[in-house]
N, C-alpha and C. Protein backbone atom coordinates (compact mmCIF):
# COMPACT_ATOMS: atom_id res chain seq x y z
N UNK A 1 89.61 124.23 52.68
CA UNK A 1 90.30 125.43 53.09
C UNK A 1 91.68 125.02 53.59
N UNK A 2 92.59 125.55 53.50
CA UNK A 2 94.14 125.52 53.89
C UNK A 2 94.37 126.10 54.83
N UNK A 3 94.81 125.83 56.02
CA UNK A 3 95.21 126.03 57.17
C UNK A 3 96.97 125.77 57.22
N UNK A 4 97.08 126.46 58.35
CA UNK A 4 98.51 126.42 58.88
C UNK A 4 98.29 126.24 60.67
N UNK A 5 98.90 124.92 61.14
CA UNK A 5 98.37 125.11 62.46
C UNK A 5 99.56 125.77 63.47
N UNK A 6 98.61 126.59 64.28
CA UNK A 6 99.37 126.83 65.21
C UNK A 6 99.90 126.01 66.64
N UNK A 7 99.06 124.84 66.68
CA UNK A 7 98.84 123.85 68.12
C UNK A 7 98.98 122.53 67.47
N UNK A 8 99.44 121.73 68.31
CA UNK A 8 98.93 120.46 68.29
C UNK A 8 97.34 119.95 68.08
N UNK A 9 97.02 119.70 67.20
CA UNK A 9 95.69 119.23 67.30
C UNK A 9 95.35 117.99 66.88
N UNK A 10 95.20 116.30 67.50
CA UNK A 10 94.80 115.58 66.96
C UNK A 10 96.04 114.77 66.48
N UNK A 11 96.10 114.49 65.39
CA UNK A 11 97.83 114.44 64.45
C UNK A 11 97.84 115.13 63.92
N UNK A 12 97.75 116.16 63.39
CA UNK A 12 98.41 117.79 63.22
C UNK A 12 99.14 118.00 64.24
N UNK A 13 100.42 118.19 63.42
CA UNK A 13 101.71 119.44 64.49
C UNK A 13 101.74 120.64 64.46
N UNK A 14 102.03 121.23 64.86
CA UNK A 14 102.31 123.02 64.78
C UNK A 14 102.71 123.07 63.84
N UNK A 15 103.24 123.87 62.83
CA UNK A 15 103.24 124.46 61.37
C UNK A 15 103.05 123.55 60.41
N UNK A 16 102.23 122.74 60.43
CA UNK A 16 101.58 121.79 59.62
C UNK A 16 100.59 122.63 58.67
N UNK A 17 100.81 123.00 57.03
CA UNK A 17 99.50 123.42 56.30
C UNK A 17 98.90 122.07 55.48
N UNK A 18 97.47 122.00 56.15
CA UNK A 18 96.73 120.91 55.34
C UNK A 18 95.75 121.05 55.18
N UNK A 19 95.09 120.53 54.46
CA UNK A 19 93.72 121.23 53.74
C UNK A 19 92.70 120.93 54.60
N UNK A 20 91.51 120.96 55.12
CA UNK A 20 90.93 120.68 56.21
C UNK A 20 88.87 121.12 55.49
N UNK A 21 88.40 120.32 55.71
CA UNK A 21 86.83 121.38 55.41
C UNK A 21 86.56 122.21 56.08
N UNK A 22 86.03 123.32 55.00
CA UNK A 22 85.99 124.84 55.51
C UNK A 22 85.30 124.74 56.80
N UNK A 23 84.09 123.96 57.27
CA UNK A 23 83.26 124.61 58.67
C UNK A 23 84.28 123.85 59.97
N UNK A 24 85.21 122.45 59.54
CA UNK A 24 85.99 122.38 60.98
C UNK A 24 86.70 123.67 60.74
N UNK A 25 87.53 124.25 60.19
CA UNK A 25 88.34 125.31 59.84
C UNK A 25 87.60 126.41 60.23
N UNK A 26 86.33 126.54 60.34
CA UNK A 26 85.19 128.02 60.55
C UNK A 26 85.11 128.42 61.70
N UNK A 27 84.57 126.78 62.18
CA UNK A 27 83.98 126.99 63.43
C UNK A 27 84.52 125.91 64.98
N UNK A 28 85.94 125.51 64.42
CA UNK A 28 86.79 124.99 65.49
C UNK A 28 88.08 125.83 65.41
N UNK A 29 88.85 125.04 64.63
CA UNK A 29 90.24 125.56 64.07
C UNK A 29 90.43 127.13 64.27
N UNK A 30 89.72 128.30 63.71
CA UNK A 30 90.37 129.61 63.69
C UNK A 30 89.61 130.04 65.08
N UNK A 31 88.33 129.84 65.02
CA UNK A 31 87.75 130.94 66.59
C UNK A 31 89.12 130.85 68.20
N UNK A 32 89.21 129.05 67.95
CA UNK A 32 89.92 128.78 69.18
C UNK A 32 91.64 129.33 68.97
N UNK A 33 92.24 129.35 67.76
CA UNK A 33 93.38 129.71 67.77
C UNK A 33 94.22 128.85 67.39
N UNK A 34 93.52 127.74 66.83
CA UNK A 34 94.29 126.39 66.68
C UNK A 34 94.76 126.46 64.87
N UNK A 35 94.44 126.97 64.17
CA UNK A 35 94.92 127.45 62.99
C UNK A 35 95.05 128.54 62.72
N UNK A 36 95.87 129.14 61.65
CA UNK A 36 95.40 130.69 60.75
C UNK A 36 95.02 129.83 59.30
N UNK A 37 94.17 130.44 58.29
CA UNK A 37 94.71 130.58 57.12
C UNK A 37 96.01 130.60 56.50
N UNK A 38 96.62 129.61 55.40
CA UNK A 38 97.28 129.74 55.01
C UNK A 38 98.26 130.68 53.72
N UNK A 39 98.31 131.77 54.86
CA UNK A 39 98.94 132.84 54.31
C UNK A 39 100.63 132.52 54.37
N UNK A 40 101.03 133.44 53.36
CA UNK A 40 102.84 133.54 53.62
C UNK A 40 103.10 133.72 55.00
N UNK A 41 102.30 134.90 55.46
CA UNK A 41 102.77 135.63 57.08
C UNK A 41 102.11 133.92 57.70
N UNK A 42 101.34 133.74 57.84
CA UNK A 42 100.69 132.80 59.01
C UNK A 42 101.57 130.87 59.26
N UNK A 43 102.28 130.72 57.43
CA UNK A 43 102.78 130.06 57.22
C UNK A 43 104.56 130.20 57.84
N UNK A 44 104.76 131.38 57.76
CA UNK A 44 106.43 131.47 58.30
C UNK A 44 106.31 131.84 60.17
N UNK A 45 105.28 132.37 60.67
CA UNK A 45 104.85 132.00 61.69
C UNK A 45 104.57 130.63 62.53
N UNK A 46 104.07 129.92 61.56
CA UNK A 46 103.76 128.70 62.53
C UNK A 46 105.08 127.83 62.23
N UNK A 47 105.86 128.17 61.26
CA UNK A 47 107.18 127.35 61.50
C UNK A 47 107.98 127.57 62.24
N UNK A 48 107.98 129.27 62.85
CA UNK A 48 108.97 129.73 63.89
C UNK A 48 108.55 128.86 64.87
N UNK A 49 106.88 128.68 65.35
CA UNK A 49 106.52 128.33 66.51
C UNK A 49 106.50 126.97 66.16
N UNK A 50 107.05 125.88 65.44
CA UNK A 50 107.27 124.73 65.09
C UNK A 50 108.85 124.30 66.09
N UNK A 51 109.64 125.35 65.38
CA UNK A 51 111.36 125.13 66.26
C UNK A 51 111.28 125.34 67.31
N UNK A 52 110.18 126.52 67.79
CA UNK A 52 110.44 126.57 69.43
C UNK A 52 109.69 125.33 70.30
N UNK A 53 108.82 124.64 69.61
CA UNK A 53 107.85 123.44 70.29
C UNK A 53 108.93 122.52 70.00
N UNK A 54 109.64 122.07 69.27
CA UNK A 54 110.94 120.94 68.67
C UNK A 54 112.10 121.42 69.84
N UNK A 55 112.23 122.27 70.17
CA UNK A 55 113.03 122.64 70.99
C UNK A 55 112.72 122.59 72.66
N UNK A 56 111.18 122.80 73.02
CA UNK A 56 110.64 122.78 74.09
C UNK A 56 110.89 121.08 74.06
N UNK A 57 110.48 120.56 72.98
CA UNK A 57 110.46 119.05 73.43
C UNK A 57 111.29 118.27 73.36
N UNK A 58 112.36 119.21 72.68
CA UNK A 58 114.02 118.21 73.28
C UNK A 58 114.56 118.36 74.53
N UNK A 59 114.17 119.48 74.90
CA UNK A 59 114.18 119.60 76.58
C UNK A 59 113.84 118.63 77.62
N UNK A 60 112.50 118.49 77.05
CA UNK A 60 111.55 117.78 77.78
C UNK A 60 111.75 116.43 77.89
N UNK A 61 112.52 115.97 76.92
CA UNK A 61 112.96 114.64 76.12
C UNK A 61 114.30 114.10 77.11
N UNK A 62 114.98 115.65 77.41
CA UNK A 62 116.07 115.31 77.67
C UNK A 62 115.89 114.48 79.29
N UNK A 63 114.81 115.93 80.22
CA UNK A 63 114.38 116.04 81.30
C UNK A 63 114.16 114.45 81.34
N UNK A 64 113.34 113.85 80.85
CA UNK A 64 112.64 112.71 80.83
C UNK A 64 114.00 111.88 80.61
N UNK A 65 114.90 111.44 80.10
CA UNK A 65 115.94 110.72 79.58
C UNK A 65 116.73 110.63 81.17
N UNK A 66 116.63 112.04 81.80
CA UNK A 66 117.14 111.86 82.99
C UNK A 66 116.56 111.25 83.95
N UNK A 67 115.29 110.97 83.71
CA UNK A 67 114.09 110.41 85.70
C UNK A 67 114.63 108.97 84.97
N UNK A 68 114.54 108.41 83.67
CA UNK A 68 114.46 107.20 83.11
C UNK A 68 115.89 106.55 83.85
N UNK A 69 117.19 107.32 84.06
CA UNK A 69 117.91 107.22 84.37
C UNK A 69 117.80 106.82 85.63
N UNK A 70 117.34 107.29 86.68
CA UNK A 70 117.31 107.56 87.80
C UNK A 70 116.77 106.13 88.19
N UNK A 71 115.56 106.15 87.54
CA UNK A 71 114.68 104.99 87.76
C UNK A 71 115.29 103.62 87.99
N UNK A 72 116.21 103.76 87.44
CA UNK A 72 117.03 102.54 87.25
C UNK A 72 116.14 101.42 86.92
N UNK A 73 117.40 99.88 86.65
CA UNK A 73 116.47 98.64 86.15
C UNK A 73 116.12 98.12 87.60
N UNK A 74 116.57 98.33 88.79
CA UNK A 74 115.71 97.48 89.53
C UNK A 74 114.56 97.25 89.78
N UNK A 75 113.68 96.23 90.48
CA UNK A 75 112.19 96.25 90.31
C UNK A 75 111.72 97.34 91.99
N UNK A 76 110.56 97.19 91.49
CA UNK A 76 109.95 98.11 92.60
C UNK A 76 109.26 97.24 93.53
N UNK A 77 109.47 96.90 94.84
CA UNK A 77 108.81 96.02 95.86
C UNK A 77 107.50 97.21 96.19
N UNK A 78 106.40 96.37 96.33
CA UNK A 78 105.51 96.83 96.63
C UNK A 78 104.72 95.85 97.53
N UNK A 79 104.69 96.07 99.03
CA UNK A 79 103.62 94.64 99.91
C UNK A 79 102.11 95.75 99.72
N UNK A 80 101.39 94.73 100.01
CA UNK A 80 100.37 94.67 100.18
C UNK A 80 99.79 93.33 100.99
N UNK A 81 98.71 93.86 101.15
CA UNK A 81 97.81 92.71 102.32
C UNK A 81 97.12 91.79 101.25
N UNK A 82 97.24 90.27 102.15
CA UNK A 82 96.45 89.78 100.75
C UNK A 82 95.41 88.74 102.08
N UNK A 83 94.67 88.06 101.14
CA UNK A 83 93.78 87.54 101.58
C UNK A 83 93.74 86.17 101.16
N UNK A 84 92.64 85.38 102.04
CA UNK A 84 93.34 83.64 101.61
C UNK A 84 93.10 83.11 100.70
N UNK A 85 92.57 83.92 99.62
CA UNK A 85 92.55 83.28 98.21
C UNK A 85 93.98 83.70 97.41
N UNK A 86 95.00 84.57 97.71
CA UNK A 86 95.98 85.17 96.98
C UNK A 86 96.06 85.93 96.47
N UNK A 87 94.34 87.02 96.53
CA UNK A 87 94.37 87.74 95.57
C UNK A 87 94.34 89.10 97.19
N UNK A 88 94.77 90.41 96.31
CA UNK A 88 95.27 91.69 97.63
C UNK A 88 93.31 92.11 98.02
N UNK A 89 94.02 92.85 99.27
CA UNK A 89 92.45 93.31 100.14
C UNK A 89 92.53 94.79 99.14
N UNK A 90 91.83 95.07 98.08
CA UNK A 90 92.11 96.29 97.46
C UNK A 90 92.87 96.02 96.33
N UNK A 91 94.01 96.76 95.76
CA UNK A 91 94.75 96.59 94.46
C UNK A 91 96.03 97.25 94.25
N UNK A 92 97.10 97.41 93.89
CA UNK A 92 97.92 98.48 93.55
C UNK A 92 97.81 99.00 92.34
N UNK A 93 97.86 100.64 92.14
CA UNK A 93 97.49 101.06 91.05
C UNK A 93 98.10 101.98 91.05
N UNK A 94 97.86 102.76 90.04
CA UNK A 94 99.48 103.88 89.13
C UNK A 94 99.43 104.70 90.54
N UNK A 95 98.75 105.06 90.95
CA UNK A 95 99.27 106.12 92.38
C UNK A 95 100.04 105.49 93.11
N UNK A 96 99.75 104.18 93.37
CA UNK A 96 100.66 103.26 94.61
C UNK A 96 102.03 103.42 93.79
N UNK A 97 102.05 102.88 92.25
CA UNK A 97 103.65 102.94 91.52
C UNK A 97 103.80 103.98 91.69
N UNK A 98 103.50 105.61 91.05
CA UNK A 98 104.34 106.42 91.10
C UNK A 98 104.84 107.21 92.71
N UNK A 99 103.90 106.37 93.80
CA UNK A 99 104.72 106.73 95.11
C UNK A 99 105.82 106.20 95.16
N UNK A 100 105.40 104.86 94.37
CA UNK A 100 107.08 104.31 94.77
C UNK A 100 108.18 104.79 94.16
N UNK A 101 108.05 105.52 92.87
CA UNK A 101 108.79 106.25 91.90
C UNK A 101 109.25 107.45 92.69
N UNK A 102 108.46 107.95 93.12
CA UNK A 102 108.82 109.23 93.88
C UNK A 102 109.94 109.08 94.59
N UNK A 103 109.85 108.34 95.44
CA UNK A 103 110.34 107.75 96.88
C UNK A 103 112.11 107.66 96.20
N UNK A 104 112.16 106.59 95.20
CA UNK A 104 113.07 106.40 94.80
C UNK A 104 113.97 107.33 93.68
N UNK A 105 113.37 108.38 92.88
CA UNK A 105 114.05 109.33 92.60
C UNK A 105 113.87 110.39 93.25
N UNK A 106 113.40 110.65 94.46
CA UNK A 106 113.53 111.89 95.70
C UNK A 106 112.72 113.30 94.66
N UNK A 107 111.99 112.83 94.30
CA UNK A 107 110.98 114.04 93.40
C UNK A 107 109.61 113.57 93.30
N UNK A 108 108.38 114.44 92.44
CA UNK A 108 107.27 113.91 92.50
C UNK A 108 107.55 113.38 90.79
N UNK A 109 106.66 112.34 90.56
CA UNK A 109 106.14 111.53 89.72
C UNK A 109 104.65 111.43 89.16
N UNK A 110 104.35 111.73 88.16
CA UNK A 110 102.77 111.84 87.45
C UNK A 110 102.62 110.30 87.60
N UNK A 111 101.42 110.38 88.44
CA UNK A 111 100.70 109.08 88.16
C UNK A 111 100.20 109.12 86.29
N UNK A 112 99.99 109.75 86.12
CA UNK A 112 99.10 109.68 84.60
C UNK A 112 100.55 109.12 83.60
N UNK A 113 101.54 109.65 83.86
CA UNK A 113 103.16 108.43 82.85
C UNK A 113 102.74 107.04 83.25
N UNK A 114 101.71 106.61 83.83
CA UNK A 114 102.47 105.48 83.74
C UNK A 114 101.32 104.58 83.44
N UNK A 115 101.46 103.75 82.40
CA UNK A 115 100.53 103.12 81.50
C UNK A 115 100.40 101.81 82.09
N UNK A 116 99.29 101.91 83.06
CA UNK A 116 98.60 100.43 83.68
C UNK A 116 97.09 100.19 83.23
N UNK A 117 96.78 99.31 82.43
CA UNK A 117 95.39 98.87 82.00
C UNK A 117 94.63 98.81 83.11
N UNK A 118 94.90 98.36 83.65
CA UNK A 118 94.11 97.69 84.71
C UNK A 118 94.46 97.41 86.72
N UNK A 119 94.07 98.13 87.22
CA UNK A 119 94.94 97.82 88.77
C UNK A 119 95.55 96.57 89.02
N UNK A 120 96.53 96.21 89.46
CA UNK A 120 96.95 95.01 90.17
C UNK A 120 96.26 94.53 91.14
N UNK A 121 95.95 93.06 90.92
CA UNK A 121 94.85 92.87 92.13
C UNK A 121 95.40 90.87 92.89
N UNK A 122 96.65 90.86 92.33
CA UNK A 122 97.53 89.72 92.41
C UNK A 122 98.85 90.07 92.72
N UNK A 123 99.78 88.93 93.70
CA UNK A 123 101.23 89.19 94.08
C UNK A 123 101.60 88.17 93.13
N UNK A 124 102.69 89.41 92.54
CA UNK A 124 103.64 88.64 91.48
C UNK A 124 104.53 89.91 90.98
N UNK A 125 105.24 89.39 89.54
CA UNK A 125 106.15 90.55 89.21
C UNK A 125 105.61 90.86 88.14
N UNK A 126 105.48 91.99 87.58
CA UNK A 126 104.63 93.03 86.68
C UNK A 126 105.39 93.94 85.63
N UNK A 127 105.28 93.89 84.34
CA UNK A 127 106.21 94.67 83.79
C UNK A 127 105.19 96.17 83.57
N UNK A 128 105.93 96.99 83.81
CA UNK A 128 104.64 98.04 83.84
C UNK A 128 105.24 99.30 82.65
N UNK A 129 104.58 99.88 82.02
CA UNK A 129 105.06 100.85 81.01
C UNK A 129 105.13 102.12 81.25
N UNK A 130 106.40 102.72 81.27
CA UNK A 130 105.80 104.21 81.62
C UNK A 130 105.91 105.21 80.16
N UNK A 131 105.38 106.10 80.27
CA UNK A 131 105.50 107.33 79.14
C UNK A 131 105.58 108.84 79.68
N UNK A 132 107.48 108.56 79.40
CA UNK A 132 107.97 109.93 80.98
C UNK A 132 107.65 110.93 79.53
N UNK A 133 107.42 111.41 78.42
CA UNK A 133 107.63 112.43 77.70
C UNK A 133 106.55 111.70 75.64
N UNK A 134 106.47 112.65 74.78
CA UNK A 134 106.00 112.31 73.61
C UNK A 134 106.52 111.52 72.97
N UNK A 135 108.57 111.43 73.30
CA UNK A 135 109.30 110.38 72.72
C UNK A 135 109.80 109.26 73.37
N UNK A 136 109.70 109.39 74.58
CA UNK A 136 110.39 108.33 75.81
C UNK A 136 109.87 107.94 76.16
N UNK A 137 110.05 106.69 76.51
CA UNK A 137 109.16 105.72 77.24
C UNK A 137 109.98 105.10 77.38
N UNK A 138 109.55 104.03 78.96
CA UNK A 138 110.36 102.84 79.53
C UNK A 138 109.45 102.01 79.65
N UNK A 139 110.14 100.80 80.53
CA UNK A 139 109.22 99.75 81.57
C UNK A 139 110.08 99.61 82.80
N UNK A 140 109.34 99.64 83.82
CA UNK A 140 109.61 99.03 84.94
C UNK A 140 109.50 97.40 85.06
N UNK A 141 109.78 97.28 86.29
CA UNK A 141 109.51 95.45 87.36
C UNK A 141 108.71 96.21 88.16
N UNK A 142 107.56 95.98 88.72
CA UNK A 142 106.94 95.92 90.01
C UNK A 142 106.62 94.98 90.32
N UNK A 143 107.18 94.49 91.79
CA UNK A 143 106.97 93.30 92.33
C UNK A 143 106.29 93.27 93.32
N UNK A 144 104.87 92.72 93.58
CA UNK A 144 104.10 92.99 94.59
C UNK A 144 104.48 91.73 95.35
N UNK A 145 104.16 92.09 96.30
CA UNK A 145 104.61 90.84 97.74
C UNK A 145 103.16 91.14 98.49
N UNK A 146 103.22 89.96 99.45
CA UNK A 146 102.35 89.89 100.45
C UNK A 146 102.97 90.72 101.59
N UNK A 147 102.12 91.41 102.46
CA UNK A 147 102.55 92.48 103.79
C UNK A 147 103.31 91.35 104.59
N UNK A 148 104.71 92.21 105.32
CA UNK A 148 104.46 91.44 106.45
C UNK A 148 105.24 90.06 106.55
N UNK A 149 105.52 89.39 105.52
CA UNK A 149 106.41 88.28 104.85
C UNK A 149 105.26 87.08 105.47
N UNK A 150 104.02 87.67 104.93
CA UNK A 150 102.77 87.09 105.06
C UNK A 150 103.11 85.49 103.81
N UNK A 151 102.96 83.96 104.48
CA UNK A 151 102.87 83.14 103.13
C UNK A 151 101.92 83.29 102.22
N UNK A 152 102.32 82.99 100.98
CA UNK A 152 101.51 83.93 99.74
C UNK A 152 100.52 82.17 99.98
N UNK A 153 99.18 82.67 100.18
CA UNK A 153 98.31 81.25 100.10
C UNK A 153 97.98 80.44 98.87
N UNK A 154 97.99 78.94 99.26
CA UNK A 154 97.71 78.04 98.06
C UNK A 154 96.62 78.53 97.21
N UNK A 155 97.02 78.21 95.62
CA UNK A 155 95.33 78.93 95.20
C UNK A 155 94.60 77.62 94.79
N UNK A 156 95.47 76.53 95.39
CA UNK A 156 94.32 75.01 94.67
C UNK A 156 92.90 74.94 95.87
N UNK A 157 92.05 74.83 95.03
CA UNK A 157 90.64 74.61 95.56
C UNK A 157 90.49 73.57 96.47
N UNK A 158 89.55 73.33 97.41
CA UNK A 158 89.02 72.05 98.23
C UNK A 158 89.34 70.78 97.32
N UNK A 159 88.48 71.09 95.84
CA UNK A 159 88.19 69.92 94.94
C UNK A 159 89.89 69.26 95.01
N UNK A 160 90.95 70.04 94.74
CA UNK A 160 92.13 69.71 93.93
C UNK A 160 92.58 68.91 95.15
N UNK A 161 93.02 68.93 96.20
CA UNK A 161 93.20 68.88 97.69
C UNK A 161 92.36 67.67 98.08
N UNK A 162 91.29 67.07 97.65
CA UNK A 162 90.32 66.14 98.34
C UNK A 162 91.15 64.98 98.06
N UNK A 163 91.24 64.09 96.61
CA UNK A 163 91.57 63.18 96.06
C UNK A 163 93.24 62.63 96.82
N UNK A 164 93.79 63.54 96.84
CA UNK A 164 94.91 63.72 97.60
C UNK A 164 95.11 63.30 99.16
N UNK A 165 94.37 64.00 99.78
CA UNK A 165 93.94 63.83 101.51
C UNK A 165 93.29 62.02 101.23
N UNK A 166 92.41 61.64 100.30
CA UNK A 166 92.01 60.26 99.84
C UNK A 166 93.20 59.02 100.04
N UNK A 167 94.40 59.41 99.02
CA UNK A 167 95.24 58.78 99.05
C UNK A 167 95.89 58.49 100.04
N UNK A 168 96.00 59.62 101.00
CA UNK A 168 97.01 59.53 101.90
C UNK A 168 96.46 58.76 103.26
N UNK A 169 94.89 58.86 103.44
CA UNK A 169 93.80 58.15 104.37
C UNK A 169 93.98 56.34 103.88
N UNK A 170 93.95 56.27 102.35
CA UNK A 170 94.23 54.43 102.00
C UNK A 170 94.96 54.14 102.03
N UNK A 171 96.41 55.11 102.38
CA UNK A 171 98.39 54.21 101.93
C UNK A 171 97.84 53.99 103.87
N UNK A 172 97.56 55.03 104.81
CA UNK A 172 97.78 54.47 106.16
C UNK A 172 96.82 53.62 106.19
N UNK A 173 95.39 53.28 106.20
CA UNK A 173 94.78 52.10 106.64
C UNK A 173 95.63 50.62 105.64
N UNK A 174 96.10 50.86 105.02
CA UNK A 174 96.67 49.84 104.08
C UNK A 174 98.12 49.30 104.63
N UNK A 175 98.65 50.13 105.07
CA UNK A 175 100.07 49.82 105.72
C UNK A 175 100.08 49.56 106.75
């Protein structure tokens, strides 16, 4: 069956006509509003509402072109408490970044722009990805520090440390 969509659906764009099987087309696509049939009328319809979504999203593009701006290249300091292995009491994660985003372009910030796999759970510097809009995207620096100008602790083990303390016990009985 031939459709003309009216929505984004999936990778389908708005006035997209593509052939689709009749029961997604039956019993998803037309009940919800997400296609018509591909009629003349339904077809010059979903292209009007094609320019106005191309147009909503150069806006949006633009909007976004501007926080990217704002954001600037510097990195983002972020302390946290850490503990004596080096690793933080807890983690920093996209809420902790986009406070700091906030803070620094004097507006709110979607935690959900900003593309972190996984929480930070180490002090160091972090390239982090954001996705301010469908076409824009940046990266930040976030640089986590220890609270406090806390020393960031050794991460060598007892083992690494023994052989060492060894040496330094036989140069004095030896000298």
């Amino acid at each position: 069956m031939k459709v003309v969509f009216l929505a984004d659906v999936d990778s389908n764009r708005v006035g997209e006509v593509k052939e689709v099987k009749d029961g997604y087309a039956r019993n998803y696509l037309l009940p919800r509003g997400l296609a018509l049939l591909a009629t003349k009328e339904a077809v010059e319809r979903a292209r009007a509402a094609a320019r106005r979504e191309e147009r909503r999203q150069a806006e949006r593009d633009a909007a976004a072109q501007a926080i990217l701006a704002r954001i600037g290249e510097e990195p983002f300091v972020i302390t946290a408490h850490v503990g004596e292995t080096g690793r933080l009491y807890g983690s920093v994660t996209s809420a902790d970044i986009a406070a700091a985003i906030a803070a620094r372009i004097g507006e709110e910030f979607d935690r959900h722009m900003i593309e972190l796999p996984e929480p930070i759970r180490q002090t160091g510097r972090y390239t982090v990805r954001l996705r301010l809009s469908r076409n824009v995207r940046g990266e930040i620096t976030v640089d986590v520090q220890p609270e406090g100008g806390q020393p960031v602790p050794a991460t060598s083990t007892p083992a690494e440390s023994a052989p060492a303390a060894d040496e330094e016990a036989a140069e004095e009985t030896a000298g």
